[in-house]
Structures are given as C-alpha cells and as structure tokens.
C-alpha atoms as a PDB file:
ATOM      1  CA  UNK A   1       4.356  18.921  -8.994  1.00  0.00           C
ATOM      2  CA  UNK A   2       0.802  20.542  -9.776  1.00  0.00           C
ATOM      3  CA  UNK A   3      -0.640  18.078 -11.942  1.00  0.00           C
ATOM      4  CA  UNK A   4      -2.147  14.946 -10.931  1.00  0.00           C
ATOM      5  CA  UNK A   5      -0.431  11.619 -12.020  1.00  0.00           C
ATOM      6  CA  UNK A   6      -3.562   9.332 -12.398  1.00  0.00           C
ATOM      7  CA  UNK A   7      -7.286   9.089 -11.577  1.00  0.00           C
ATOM      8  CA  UNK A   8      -8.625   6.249 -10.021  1.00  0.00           C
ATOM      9  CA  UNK A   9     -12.481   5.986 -10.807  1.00  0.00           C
ATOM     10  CA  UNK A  10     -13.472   2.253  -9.627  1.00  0.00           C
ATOM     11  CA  UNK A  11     -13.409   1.516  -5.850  1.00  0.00           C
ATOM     12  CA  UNK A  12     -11.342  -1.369  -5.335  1.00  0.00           C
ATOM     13  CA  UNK A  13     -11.290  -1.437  -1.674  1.00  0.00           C
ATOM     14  CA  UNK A  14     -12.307  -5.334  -0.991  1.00  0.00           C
ATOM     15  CA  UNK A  15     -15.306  -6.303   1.461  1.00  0.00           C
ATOM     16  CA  UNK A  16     -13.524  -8.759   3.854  1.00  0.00           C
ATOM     17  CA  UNK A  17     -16.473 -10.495   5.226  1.00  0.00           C
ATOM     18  CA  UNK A  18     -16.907 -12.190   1.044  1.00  0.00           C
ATOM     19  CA  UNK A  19     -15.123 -14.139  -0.835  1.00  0.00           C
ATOM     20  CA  UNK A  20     -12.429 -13.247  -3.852  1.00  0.00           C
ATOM     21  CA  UNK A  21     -15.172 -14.571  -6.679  1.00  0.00           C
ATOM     22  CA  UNK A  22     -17.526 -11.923  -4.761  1.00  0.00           C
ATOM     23  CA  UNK A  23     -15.190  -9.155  -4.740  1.00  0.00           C
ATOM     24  CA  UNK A  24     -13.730 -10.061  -8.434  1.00  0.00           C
ATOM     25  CA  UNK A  25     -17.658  -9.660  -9.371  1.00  0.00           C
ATOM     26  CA  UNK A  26     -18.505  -6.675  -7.305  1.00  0.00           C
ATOM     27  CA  UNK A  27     -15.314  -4.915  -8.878  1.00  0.00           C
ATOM     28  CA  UNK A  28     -16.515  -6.387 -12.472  1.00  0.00           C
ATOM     29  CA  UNK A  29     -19.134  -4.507 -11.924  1.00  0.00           C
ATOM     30  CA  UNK A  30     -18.515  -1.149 -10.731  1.00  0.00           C
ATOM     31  CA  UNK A  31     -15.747  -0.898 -13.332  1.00  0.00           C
ATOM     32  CA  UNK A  32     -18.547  -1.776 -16.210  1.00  0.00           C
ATOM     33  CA  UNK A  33     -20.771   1.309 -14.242  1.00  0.00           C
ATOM     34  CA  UNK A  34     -17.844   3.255 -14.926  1.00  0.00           C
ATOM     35  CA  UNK A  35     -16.158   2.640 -18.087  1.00  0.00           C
ATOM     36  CA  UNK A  36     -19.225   0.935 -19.913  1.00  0.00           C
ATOM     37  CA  UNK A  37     -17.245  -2.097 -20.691  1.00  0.00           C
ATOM     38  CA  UNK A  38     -15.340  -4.668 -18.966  1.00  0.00           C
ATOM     39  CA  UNK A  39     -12.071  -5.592 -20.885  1.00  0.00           C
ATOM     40  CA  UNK A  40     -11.686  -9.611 -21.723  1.00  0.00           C
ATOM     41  CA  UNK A  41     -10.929 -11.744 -18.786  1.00  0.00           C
ATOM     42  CA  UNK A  42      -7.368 -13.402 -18.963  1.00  0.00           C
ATOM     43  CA  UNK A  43      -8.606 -17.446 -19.306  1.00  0.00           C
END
C-alpha cells in the first residue's frame, strides 16, 4: 500500500500537567492556525 490513508495536521497530543478546558482550548486553537476555522461546538 503506497499511498497514505490520512494526514493529520493538528497536534493533539494533550499536556498532562492542565486541565481538559485547557487542552480543549489549546487544541481549538491550533486547529483554527491550521484550517482557518473552527467548526461549531456541539452545545
């Protein structure tokens, strides 16, 4: 199998010493760096 399945361009590799809400923000914002947008949070 030569070609690549998927492409993962966010880092979603948690920092342990915060909180989820941290991380959930921290990952908010790498994937806006990356795709521009951020798609609508689930209420």
């Amino acid at each position: 199998m030569d070609k690549p399945i998927g492409l993962d361009l966010v880092d979603n590799k948690p920092d342990y010493s915060k909180t989820l809400e941290e991380n959930k923000k921290i990952y908010r914002e790498n994937y806006k760096k990356v795709y521009g947008v951020y798609p609508k949070e689930e209420d």
